[in-house]
Structures are given as C-alpha cells and as structure tokens.
C-alpha atoms as a PDB file:
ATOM      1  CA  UNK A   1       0.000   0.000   0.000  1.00  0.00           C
ATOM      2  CA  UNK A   2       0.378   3.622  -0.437  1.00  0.00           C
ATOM      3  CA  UNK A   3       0.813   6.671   1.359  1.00  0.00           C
ATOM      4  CA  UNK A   4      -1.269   8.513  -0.985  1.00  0.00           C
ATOM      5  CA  UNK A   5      -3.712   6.218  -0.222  1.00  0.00           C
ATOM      6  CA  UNK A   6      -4.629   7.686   3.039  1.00  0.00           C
ATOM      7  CA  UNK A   7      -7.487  10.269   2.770  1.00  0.00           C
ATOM      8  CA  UNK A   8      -8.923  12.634   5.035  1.00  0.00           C
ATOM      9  CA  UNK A   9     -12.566  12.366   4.172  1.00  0.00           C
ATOM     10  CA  UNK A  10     -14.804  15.283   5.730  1.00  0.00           C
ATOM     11  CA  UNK A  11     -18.066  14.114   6.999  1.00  0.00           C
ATOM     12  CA  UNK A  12     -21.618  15.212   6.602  1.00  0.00           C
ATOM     13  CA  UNK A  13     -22.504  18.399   9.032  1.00  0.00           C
ATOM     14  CA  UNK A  14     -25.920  19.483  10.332  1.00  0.00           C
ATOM     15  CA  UNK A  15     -25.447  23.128  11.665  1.00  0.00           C
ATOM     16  CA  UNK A  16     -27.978  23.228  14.650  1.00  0.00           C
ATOM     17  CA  UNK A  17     -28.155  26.483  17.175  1.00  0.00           C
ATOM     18  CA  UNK A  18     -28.973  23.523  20.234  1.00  0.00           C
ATOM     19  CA  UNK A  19     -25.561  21.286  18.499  1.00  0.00           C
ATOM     20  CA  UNK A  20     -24.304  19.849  15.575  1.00  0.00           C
ATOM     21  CA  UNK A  21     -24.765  16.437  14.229  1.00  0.00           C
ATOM     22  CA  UNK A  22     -22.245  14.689  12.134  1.00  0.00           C
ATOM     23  CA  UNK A  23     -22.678  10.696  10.965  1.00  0.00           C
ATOM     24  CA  UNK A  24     -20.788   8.341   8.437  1.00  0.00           C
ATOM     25  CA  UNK A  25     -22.159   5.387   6.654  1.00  0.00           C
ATOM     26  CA  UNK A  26     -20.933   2.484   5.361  1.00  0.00           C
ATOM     27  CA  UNK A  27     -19.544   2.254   1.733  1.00  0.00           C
ATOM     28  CA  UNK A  28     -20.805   5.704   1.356  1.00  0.00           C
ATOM     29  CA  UNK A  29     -18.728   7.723   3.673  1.00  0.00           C
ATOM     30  CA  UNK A  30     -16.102   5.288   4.188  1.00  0.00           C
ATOM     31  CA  UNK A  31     -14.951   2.364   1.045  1.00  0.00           C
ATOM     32  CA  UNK A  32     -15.866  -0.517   3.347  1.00  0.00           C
ATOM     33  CA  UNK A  33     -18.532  -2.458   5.223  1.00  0.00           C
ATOM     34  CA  UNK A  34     -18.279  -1.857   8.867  1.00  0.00           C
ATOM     35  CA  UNK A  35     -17.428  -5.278  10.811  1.00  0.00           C
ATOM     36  CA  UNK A  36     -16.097  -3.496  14.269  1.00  0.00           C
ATOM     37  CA  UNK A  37     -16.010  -0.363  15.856  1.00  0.00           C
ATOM     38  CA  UNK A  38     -13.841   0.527  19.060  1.00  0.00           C
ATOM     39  CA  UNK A  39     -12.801   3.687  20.530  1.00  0.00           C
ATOM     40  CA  UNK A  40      -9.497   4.809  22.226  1.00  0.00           C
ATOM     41  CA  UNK A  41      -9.866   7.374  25.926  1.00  0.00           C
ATOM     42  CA  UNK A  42      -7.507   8.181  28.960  1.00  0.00           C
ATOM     43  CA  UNK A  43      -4.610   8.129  27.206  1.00  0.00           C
ATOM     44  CA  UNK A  44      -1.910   9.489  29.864  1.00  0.00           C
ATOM     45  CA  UNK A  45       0.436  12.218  28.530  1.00  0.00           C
ATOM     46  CA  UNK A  46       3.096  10.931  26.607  1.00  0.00           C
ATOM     47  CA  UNK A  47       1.603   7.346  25.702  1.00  0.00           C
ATOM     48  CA  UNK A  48       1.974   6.117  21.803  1.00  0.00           C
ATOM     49  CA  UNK A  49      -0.825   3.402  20.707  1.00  0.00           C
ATOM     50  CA  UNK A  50      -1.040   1.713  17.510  1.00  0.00           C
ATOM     51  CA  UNK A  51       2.346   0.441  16.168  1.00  0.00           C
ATOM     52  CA  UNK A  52       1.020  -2.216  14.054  1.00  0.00           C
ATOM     53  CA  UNK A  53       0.020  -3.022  10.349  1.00  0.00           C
ATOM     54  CA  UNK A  54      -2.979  -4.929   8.978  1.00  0.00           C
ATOM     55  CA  UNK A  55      -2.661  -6.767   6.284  1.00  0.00           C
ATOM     56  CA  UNK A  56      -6.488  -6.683   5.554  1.00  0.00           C
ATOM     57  CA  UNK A  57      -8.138  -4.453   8.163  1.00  0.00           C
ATOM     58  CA  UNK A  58      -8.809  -0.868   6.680  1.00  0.00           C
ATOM     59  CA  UNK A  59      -9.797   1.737   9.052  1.00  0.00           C
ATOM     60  CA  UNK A  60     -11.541   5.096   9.404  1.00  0.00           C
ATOM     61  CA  UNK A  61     -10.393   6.923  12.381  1.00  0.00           C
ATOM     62  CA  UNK A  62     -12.296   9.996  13.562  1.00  0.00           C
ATOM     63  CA  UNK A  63     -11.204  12.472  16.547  1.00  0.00           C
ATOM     64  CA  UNK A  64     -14.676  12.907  18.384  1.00  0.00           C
ATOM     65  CA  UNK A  65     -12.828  15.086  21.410  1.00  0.00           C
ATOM     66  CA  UNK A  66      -9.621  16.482  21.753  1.00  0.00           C
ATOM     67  CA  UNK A  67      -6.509  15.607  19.202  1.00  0.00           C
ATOM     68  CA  UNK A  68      -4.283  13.486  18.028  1.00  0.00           C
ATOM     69  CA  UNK A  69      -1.363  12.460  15.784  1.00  0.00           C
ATOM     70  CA  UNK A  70      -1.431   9.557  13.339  1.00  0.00           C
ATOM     71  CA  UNK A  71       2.154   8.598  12.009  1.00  0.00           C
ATOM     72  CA  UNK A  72       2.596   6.344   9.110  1.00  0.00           C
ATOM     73  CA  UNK A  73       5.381   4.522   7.959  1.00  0.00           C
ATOM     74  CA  UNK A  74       5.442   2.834   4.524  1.00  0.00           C
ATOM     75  CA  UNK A  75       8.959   1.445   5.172  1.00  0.00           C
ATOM     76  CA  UNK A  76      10.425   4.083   3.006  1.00  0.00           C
ATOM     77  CA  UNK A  77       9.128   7.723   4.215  1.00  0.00           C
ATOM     78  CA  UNK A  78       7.017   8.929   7.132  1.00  0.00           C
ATOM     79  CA  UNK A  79       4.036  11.068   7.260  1.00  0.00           C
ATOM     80  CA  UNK A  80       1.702  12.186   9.872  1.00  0.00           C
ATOM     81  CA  UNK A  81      -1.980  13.568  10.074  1.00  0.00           C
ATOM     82  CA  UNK A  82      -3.247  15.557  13.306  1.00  0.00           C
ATOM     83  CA  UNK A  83      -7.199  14.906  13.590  1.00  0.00           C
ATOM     84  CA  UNK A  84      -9.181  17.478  15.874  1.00  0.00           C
ATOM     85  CA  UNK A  85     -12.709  18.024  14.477  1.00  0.00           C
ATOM     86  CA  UNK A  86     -15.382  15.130  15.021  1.00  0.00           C
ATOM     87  CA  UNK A  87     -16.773  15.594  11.696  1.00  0.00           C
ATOM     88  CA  UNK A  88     -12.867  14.679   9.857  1.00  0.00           C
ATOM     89  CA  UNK A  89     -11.936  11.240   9.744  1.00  0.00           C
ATOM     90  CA  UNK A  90      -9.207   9.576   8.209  1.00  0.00           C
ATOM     91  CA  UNK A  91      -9.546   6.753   5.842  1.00  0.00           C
ATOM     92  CA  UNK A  92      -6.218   4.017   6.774  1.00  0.00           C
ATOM     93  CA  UNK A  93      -5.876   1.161   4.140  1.00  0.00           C
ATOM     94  CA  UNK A  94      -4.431  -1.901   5.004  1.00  0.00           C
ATOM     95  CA  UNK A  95      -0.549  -2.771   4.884  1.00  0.00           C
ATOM     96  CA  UNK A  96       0.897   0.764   6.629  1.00  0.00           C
ATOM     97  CA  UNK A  97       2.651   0.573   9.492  1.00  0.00           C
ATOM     98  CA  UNK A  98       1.213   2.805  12.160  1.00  0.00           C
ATOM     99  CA  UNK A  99       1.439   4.286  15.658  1.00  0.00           C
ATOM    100  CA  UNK A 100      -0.923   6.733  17.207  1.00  0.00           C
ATOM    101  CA  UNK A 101       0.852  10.215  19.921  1.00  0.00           C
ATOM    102  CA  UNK A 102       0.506  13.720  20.895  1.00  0.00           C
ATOM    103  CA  UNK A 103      -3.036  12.992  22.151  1.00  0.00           C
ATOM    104  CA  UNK A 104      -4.620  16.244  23.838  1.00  0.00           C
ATOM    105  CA  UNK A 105      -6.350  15.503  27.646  1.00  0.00           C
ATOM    106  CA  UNK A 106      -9.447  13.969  27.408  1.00  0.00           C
ATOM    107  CA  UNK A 107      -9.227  13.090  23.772  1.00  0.00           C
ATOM    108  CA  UNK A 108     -11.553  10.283  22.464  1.00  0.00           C
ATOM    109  CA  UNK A 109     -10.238   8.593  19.181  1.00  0.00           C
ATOM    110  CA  UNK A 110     -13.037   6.553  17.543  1.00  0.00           C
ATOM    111  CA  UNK A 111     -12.113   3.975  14.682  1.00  0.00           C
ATOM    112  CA  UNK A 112     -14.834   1.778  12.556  1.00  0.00           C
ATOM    113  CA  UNK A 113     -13.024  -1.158  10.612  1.00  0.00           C
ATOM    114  CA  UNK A 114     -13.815  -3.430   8.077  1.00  0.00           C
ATOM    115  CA  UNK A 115     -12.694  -6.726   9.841  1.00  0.00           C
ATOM    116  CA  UNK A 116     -13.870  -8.233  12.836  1.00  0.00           C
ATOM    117  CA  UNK A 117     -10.919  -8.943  15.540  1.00  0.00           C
ATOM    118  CA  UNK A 118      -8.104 -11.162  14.349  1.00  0.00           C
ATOM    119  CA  UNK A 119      -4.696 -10.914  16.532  1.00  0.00           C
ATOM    120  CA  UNK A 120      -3.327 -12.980  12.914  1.00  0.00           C
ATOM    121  CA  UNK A 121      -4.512  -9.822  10.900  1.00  0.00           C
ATOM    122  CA  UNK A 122      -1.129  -7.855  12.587  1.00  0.00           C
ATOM    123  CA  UNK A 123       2.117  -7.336  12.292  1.00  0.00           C
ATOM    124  CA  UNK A 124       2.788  -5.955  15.039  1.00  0.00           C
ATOM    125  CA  UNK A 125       7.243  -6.436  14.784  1.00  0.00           C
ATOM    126  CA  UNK A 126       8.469  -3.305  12.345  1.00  0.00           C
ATOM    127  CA  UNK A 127      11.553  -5.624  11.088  1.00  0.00           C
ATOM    128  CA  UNK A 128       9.323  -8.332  10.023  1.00  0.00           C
ATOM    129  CA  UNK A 129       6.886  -5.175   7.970  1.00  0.00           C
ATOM    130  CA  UNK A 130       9.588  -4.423   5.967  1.00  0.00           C
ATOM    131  CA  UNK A 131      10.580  -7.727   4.894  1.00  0.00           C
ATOM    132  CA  UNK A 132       7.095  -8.524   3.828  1.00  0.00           C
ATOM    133  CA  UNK A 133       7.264  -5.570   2.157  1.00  0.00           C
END
C-alpha cells in the first residue's frame, strides 16, 4: 500500500443552534462495510498506541474530542496527520505501518473497521513489515 492512499474524508454536518450532528455510513462515507467499531480514551500524557500493520483491516479513524497524531510509515518515508474536528476522519488502508501520539487531555479517538478482531490480521514487529514488504 500507499501513502497517498490515506485520505482525510470530511463528513456530513448538520449546523444546529442547540448542536451539531455529524454521521458516516458504510460504503458511502467510508470504502468498506463496517465489521467493528472501538474507541481509544484516557490516554496518559506521553503514551503512543497503535504500532502495528494490517494486512487486511482498513480503518476510518475519527477524533470525536480532543486531538491526536497519526504517524505512518510505509517502510520508506514517514508522514503524519493531526485529527481534531469530530466531523474529519481519516480513511487508513491496510498494509501501513502505524502508531498513534501527541493525544490532547481527554481526547476520544473513535475507529470503525472493516474486519472483525483477528490478533493474525497484525504485524505488530516493524523488522518483520519491511521484509514482507
């Protein structure tokens, strides 16, 4: 996979005087069917999550409070995308290596995916990414 295959895909927005509504739908929104959602909180200050690859789960993460960094690493060059409005989320294709930092107090990171759990789906050893490369 890509780099350039990550996309930051805005979502719709209801403007609303009593709060704003945003929502995301399967193979509209997002490319995929939605098999699993999870969500990521109380991160202390300082923590990295993530630092895995999937080689079939694809992923759209969304920064409902707070922010965060996403870092990607293709095995060749690194890029990272900082998420901080709930209705931007980030499209993440399968087969990039990828860690999760800088996350703001009381951020909430919400992720839908398009596989159910697998612990055989990872790689979760950064040596053994790039030789599979």
């Amino acid at each position: 996979m890509s780099l350039d295959e990550i996309k930051i895909i805005q979502l719709p927005r209801i403007l609303d005087e009593r709060g704003n509504l945003s929502f995301l739908e399967e193979n509209n929104h997002i490319p995929f069917t939605i098999r699993r959602t999870y969500w990521i909180y109380d991160v202390p200050g300082g923590e990295t999550r993530g630092g895995h690859s999937y080689k079939t789960n694809q992923e759209f993460i969304i920064a409902l409070s707070g922010s965060f960094d996403i870092v990607f690493n293709d095995g060749k060059t690194t890029r990272t995308y900082s998420l901080n409005r709930s209705y931007y989320g980030l499209y993440v294709p399968a087969g990039l290596w990828r860690h999760m930092d800088n996350f703001s107090t009381n951020s909430l990171a919400f992720i839908v995916a398009s596989t159910d759990y697998n612990e055989s789906d990872y790689i979760r050893d950064f040596k053994r990414y790039e030789e599979n490369k």
